[in-house]
C-alpha atoms as a PDB file:
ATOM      1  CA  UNK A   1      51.668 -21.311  -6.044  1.00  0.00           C
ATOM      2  CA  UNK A   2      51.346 -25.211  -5.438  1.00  0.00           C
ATOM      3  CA  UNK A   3      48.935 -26.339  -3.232  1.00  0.00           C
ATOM      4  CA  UNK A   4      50.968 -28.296  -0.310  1.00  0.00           C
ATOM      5  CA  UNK A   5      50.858 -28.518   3.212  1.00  0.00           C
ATOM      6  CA  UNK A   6      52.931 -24.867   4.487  1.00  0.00           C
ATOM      7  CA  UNK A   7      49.278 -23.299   2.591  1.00  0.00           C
ATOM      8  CA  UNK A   8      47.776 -23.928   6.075  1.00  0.00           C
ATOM      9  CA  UNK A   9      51.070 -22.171   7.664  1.00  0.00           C
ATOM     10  CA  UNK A  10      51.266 -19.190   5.295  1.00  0.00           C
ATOM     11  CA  UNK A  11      46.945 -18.578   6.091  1.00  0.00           C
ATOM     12  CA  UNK A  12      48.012 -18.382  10.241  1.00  0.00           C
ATOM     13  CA  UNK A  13      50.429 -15.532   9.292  1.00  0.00           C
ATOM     14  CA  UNK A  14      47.578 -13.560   7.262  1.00  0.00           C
ATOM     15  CA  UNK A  15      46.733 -11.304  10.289  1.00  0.00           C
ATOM     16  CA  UNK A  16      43.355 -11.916  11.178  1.00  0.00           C
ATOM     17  CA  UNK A  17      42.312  -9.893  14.439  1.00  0.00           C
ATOM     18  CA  UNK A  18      39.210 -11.138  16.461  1.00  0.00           C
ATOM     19  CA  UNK A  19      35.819  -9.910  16.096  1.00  0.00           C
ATOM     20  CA  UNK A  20      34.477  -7.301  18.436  1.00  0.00           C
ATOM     21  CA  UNK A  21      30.822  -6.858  16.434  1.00  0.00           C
ATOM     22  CA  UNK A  22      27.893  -8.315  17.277  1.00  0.00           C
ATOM     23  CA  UNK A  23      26.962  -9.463  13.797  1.00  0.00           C
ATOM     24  CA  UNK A  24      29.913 -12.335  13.993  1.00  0.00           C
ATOM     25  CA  UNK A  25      28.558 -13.641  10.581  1.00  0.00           C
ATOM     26  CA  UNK A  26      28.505 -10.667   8.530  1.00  0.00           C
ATOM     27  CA  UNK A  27      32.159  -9.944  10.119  1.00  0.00           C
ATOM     28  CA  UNK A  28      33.318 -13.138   9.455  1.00  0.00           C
ATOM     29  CA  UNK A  29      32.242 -13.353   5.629  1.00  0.00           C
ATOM     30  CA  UNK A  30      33.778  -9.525   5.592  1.00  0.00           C
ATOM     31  CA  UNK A  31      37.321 -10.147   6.956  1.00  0.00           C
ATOM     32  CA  UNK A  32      37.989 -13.532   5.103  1.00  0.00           C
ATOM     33  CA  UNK A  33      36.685 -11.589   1.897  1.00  0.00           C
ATOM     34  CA  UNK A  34      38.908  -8.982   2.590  1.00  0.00           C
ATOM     35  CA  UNK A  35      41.973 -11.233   3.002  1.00  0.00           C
ATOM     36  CA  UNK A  36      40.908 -12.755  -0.136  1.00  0.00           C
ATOM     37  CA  UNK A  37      40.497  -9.006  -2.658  1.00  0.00           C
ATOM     38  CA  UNK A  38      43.747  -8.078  -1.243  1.00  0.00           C
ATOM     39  CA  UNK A  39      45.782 -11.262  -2.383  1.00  0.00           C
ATOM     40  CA  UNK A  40      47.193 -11.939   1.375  1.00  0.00           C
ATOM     41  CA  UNK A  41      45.183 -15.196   0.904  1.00  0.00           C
ATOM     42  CA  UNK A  42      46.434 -16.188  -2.015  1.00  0.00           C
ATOM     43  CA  UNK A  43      45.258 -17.935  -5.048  1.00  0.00           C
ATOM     44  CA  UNK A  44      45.191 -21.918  -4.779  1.00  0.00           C
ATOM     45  CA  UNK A  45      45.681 -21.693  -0.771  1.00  0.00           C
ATOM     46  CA  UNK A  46      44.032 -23.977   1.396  1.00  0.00           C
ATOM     47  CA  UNK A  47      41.818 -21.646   3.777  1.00  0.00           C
ATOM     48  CA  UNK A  48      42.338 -23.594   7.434  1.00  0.00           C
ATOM     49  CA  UNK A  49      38.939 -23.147   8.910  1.00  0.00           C
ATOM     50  CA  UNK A  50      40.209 -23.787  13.017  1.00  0.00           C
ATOM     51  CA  UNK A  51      42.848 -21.404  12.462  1.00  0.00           C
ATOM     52  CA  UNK A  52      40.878 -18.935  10.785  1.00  0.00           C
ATOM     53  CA  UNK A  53      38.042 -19.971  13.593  1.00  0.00           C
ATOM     54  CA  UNK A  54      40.489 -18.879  16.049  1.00  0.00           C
ATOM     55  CA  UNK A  55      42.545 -16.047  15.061  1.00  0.00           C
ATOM     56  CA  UNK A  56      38.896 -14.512  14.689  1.00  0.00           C
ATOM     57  CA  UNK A  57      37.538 -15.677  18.130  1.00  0.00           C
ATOM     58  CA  UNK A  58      34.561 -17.110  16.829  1.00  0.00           C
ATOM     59  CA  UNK A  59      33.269 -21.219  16.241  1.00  0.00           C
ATOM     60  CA  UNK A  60      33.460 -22.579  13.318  1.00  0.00           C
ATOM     61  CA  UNK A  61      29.801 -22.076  12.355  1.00  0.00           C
ATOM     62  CA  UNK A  62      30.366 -18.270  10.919  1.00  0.00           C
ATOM     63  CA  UNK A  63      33.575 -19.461   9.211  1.00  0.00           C
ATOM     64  CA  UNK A  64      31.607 -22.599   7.208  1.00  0.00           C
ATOM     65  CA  UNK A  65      28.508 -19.822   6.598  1.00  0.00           C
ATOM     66  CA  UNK A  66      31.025 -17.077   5.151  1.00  0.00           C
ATOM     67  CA  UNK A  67      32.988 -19.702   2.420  1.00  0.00           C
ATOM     68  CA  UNK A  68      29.699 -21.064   1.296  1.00  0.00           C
ATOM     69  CA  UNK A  69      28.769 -17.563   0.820  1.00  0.00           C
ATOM     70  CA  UNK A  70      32.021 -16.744  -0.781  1.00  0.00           C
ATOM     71  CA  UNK A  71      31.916 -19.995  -2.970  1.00  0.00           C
ATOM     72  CA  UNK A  72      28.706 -18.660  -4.104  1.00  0.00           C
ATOM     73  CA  UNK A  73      30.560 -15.243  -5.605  1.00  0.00           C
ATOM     74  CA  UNK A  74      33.247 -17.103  -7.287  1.00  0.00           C
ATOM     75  CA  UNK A  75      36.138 -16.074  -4.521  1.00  0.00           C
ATOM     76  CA  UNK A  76      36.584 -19.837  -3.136  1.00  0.00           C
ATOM     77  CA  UNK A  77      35.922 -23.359  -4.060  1.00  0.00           C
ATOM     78  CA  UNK A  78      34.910 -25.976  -1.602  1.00  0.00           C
ATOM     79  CA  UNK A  79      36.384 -29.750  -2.495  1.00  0.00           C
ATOM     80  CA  UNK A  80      34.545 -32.799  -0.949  1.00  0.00           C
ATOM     81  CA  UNK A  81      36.579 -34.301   1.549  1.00  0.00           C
ATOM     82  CA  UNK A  82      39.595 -31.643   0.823  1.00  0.00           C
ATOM     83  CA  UNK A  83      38.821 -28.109   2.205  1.00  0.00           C
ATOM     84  CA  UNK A  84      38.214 -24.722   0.723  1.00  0.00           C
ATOM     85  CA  UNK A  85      40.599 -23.159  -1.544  1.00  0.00           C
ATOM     86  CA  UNK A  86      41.274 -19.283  -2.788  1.00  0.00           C
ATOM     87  CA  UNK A  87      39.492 -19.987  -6.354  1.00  0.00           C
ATOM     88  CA  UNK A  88      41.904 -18.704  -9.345  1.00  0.00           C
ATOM     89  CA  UNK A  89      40.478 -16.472 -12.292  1.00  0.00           C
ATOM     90  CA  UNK A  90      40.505 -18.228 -15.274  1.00  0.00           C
ATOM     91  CA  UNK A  91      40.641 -16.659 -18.989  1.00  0.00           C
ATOM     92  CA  UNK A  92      37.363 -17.780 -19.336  1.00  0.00           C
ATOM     93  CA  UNK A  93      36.217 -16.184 -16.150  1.00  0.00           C
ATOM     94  CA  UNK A  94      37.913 -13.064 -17.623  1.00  0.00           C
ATOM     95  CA  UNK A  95      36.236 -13.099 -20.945  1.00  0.00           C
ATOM     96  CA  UNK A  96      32.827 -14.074 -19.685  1.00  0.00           C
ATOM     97  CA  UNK A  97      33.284 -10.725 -17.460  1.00  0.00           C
ATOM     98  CA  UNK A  98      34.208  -8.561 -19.241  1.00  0.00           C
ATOM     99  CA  UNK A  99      31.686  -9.233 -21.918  1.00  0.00           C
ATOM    100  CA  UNK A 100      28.918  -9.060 -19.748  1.00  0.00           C
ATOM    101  CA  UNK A 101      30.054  -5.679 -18.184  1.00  0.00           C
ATOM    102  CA  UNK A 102      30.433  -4.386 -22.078  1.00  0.00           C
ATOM    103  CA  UNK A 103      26.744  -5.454 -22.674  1.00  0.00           C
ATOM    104  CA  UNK A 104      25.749  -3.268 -19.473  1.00  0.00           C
ATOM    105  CA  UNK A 105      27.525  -0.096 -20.044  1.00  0.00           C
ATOM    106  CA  UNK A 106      26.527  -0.006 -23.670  1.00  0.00           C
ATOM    107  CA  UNK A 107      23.226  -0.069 -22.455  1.00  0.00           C
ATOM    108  CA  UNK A 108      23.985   3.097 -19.999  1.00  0.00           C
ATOM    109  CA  UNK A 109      25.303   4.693 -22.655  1.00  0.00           C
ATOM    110  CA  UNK A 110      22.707   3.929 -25.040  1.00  0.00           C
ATOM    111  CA  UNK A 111      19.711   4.838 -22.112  1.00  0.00           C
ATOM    112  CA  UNK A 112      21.280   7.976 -20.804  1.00  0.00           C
ATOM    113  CA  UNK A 113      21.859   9.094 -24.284  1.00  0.00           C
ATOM    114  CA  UNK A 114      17.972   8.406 -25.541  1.00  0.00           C
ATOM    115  CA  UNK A 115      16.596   9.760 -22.555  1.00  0.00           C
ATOM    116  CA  UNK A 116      18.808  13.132 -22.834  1.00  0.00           C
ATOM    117  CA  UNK A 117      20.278  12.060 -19.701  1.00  0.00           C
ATOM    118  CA  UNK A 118      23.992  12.703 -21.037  1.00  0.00           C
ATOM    119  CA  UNK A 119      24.771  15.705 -19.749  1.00  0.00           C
ATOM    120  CA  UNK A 120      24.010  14.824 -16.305  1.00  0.00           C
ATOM    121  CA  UNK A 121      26.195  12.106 -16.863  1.00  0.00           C
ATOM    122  CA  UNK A 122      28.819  13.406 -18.683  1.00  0.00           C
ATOM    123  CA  UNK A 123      29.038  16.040 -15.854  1.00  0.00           C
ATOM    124  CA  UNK A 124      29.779  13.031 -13.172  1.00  0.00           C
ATOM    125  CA  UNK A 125      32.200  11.489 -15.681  1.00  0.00           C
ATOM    126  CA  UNK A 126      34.173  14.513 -16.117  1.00  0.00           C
ATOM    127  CA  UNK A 127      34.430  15.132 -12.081  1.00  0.00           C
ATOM    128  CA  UNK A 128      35.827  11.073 -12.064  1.00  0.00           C
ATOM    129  CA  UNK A 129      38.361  11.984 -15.102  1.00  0.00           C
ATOM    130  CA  UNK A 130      39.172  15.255 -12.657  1.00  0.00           C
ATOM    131  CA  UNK A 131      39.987  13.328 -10.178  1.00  0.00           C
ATOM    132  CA  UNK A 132      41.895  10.546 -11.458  1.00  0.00           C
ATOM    133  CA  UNK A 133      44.277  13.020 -13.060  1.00  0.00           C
ATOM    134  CA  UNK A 134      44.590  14.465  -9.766  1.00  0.00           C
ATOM    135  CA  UNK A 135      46.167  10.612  -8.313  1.00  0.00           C
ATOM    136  CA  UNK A 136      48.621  10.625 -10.945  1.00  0.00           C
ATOM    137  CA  UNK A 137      51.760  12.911 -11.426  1.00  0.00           C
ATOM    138  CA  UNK A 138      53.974  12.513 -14.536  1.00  0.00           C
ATOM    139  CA  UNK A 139      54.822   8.870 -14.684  1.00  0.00           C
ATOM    140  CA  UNK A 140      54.112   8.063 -11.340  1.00  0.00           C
ATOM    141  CA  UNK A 141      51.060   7.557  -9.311  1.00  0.00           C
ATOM    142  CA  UNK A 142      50.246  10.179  -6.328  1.00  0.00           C
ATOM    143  CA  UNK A 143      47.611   7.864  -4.868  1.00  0.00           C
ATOM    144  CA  UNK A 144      47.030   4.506  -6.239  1.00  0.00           C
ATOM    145  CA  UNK A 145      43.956   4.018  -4.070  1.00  0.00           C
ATOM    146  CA  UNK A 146      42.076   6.769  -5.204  1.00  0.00           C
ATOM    147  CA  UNK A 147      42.814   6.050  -9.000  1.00  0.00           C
ATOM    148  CA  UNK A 148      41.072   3.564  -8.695  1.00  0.00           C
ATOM    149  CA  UNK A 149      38.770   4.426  -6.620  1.00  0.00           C
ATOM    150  CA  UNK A 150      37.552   6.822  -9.263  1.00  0.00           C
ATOM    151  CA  UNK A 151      37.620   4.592 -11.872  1.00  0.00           C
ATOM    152  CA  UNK A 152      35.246   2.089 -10.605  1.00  0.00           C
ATOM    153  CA  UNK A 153      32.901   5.074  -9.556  1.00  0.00           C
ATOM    154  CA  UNK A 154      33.262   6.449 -13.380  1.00  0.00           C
ATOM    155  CA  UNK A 155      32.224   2.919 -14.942  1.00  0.00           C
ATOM    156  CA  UNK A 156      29.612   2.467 -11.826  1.00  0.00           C
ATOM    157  CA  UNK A 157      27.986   5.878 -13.118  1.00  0.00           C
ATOM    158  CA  UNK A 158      27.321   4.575 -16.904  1.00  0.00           C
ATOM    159  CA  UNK A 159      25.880   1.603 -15.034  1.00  0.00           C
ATOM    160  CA  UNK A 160      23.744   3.611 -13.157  1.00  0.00           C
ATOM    161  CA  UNK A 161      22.848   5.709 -15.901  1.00  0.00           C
ATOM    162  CA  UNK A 162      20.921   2.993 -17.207  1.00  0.00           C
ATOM    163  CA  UNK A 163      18.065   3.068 -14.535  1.00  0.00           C
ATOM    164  CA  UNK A 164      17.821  -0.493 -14.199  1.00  0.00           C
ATOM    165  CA  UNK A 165      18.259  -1.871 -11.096  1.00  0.00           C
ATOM    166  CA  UNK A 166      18.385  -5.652 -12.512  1.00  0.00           C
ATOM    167  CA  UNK A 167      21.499  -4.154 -14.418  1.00  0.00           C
ATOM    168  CA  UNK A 168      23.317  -2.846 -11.610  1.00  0.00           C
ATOM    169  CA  UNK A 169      22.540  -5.762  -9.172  1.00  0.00           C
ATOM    170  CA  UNK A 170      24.214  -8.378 -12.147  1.00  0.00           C
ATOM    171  CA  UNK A 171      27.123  -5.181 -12.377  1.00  0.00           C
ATOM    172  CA  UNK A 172      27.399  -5.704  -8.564  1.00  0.00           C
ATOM    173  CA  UNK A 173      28.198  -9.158  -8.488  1.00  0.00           C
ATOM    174  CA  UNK A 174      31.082  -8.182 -11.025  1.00  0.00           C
ATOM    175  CA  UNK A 175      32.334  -5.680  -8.715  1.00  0.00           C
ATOM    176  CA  UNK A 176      34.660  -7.956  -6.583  1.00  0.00           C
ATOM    177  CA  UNK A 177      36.555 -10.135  -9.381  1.00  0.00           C
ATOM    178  CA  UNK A 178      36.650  -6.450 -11.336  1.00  0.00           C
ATOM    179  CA  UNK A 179      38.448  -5.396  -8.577  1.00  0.00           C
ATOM    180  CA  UNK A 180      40.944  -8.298  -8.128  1.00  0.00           C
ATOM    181  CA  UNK A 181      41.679  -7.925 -12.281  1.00  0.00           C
ATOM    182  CA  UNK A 182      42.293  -3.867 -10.983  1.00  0.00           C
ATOM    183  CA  UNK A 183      44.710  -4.510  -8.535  1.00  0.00           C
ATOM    184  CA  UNK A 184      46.926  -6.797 -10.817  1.00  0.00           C
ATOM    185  CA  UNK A 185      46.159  -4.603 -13.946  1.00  0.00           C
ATOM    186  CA  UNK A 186      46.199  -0.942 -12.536  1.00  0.00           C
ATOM    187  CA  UNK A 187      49.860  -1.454 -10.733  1.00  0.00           C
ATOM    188  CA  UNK A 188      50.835  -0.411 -14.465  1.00  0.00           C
ATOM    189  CA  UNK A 189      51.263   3.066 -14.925  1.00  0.00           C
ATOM    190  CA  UNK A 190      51.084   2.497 -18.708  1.00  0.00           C
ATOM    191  CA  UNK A 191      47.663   1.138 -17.827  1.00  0.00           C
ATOM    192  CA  UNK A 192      46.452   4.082 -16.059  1.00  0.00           C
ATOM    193  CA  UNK A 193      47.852   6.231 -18.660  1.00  0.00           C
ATOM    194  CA  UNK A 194      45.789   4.269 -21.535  1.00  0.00           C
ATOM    195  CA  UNK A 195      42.738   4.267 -18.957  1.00  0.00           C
ATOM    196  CA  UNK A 196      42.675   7.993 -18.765  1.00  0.00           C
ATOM    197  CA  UNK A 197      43.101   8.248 -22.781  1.00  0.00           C
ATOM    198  CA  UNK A 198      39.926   6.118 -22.624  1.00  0.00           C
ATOM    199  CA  UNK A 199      38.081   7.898 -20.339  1.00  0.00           C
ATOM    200  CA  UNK A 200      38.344  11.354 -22.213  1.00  0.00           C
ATOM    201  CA  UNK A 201      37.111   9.371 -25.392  1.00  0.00           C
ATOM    202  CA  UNK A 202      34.318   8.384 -24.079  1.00  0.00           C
ATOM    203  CA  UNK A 203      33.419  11.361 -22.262  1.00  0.00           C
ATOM    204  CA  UNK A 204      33.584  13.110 -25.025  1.00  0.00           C
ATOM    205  CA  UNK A 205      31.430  11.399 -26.896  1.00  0.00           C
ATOM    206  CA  UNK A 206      28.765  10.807 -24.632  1.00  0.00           C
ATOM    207  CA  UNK A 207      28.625  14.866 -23.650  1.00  0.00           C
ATOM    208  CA  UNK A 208      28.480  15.101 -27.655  1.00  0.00           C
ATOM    209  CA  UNK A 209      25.417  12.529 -27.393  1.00  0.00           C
ATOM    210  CA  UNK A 210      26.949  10.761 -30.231  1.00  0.00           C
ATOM    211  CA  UNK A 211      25.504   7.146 -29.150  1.00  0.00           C
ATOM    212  CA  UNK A 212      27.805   5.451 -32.029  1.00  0.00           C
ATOM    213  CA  UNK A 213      30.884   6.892 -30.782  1.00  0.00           C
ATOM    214  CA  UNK A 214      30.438   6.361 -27.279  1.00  0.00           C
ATOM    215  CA  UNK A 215      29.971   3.103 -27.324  1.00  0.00           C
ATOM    216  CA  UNK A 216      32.511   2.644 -29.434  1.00  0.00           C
ATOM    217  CA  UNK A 217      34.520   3.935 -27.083  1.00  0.00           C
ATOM    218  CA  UNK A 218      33.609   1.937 -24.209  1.00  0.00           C
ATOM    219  CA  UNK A 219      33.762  -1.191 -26.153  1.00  0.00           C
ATOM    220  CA  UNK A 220      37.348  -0.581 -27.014  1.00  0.00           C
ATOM    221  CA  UNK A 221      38.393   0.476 -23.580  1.00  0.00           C
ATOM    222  CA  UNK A 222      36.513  -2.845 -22.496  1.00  0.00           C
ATOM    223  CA  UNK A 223      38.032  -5.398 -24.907  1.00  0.00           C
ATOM    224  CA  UNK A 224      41.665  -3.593 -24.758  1.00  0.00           C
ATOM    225  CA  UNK A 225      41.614  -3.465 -20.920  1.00  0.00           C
ATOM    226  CA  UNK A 226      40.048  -7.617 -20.965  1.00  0.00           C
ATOM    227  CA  UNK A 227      42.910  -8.688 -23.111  1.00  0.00           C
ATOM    228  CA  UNK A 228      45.731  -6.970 -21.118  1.00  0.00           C
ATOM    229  CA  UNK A 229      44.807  -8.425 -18.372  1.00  0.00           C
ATOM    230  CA  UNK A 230      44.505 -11.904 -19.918  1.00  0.00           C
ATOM    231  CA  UNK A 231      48.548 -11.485 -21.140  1.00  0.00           C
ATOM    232  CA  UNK A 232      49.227 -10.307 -17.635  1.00  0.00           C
ATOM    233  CA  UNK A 233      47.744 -13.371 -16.207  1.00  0.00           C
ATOM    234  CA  UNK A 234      49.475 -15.744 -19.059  1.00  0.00           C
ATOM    235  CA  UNK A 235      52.947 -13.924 -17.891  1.00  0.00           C
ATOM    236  CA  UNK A 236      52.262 -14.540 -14.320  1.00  0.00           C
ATOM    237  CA  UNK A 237      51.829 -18.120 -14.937  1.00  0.00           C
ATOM    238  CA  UNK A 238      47.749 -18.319 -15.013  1.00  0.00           C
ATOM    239  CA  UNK A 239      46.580 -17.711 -11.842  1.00  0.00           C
ATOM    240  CA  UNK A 240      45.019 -14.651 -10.325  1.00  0.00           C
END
């Protein structure tokens, strides 16, 4: 997508309603967040802070205070002089991800199994793998939402697993370019085939308490999962 004058145009069309909260700053940062994880503000577009002001019903003050806070999270950039843009994932954004979310969940694995805390998890893993089966039907999927849905809540429970908040605060921050990589990645059903595959493996493994295997298996789903995602962004012309 080029970055011309109709971006202005196409971000009056994107259906913001106004606020009816009192916590106008917190609502603000939420709806123009939302916009952004669900791609109807897309990447590279010029976010028109009057219009967006307006469609909302509130000043411009909340606006300005939710894209700083969203440039701080990586969702928008802010040029001198030039606006605020939709801020594209890069392959190195990708890589840098997905490498710190394979250092975290190795150490869930690895703390959960030392502690003899793997059966508790393995138990919560098993009810995620339940119910991801359950959204998908043959080669089709039954309810998208819920797929993944469940598989953020079976990665967020190795996370967890490794009783550290620090850990799961850094995991946190991941949570909302994970989930734009999800919604390009997951539309797939091969994916969610090869995700469910994964999931089993390392289930299996960690209920087993074999540490080695386990976190072989998370590595791989990792690294396989990071570089599918980095072909589907090179086919879809690098931006994401």
């Amino acid at each position: 997508m080029t970055q011309d004058d109709s971006s202005p145009q196409r971000a009056q069309t994107a259906g913001f309603e106004p606020l009816k909260h009192a916590d106008l700053a917190e609502q603000t940062y939420a709806a123009i967040r939302r916009r952004i994880l669900r791609r109807e503000l897309e990447t590279g577009q010029q976010i028109p802070i009057d219009i967006v002001a307006a469609e909302l019903g509130v000043s411009r003050t909340p606006v300005l205070d939710a894209l700083k806070r969203l440039a701080s999270e990586g969702l928008v950039e802010i040029r001198a002089r030039r606006g605020c843009y939709v801020r594209a994932l890069t392959t190195d954004d990708i890589r840098e991800i997905f490498e710190v979310r394979e250092a975290i969940e190795l150490y869930g694995v690895r703390a959960a199994i030392r502690d003899g805390r793997h059966g508790a998890l393995a138990d919560v893993l098993s009810a995620a793998c339940v119910a991801m089966e359950a959204a998908t039907e043959g080669d089709i999927y039954v309810d998208y939402d819920r797929f993944t849905e469940w598989d953020r809540a079976f990665h967020r429970a190795i996370v967890t697993a490794s009783a550290n908040r620090r850990l799961e605060e850094i995991y946190g921050n991941l949570h909302v370019h994970l989930h734009i990589m999800r919604v390009h990645y997951f539309r797939e059903l091969e994916a969610a085939i090869r995700i469910k595959r994964d999931h089993r493996a390392i289930l299996d493994a960690i209920r087993a308490g074999d540490l080695a295997a386990a976190q072989a298996a998370v590595s791989a789903h990792i690294f396989v999962t990071r570089d599918r995602i980095i072909a589907n962004l090179a086919r879809d012309g690098g931006r994401m």
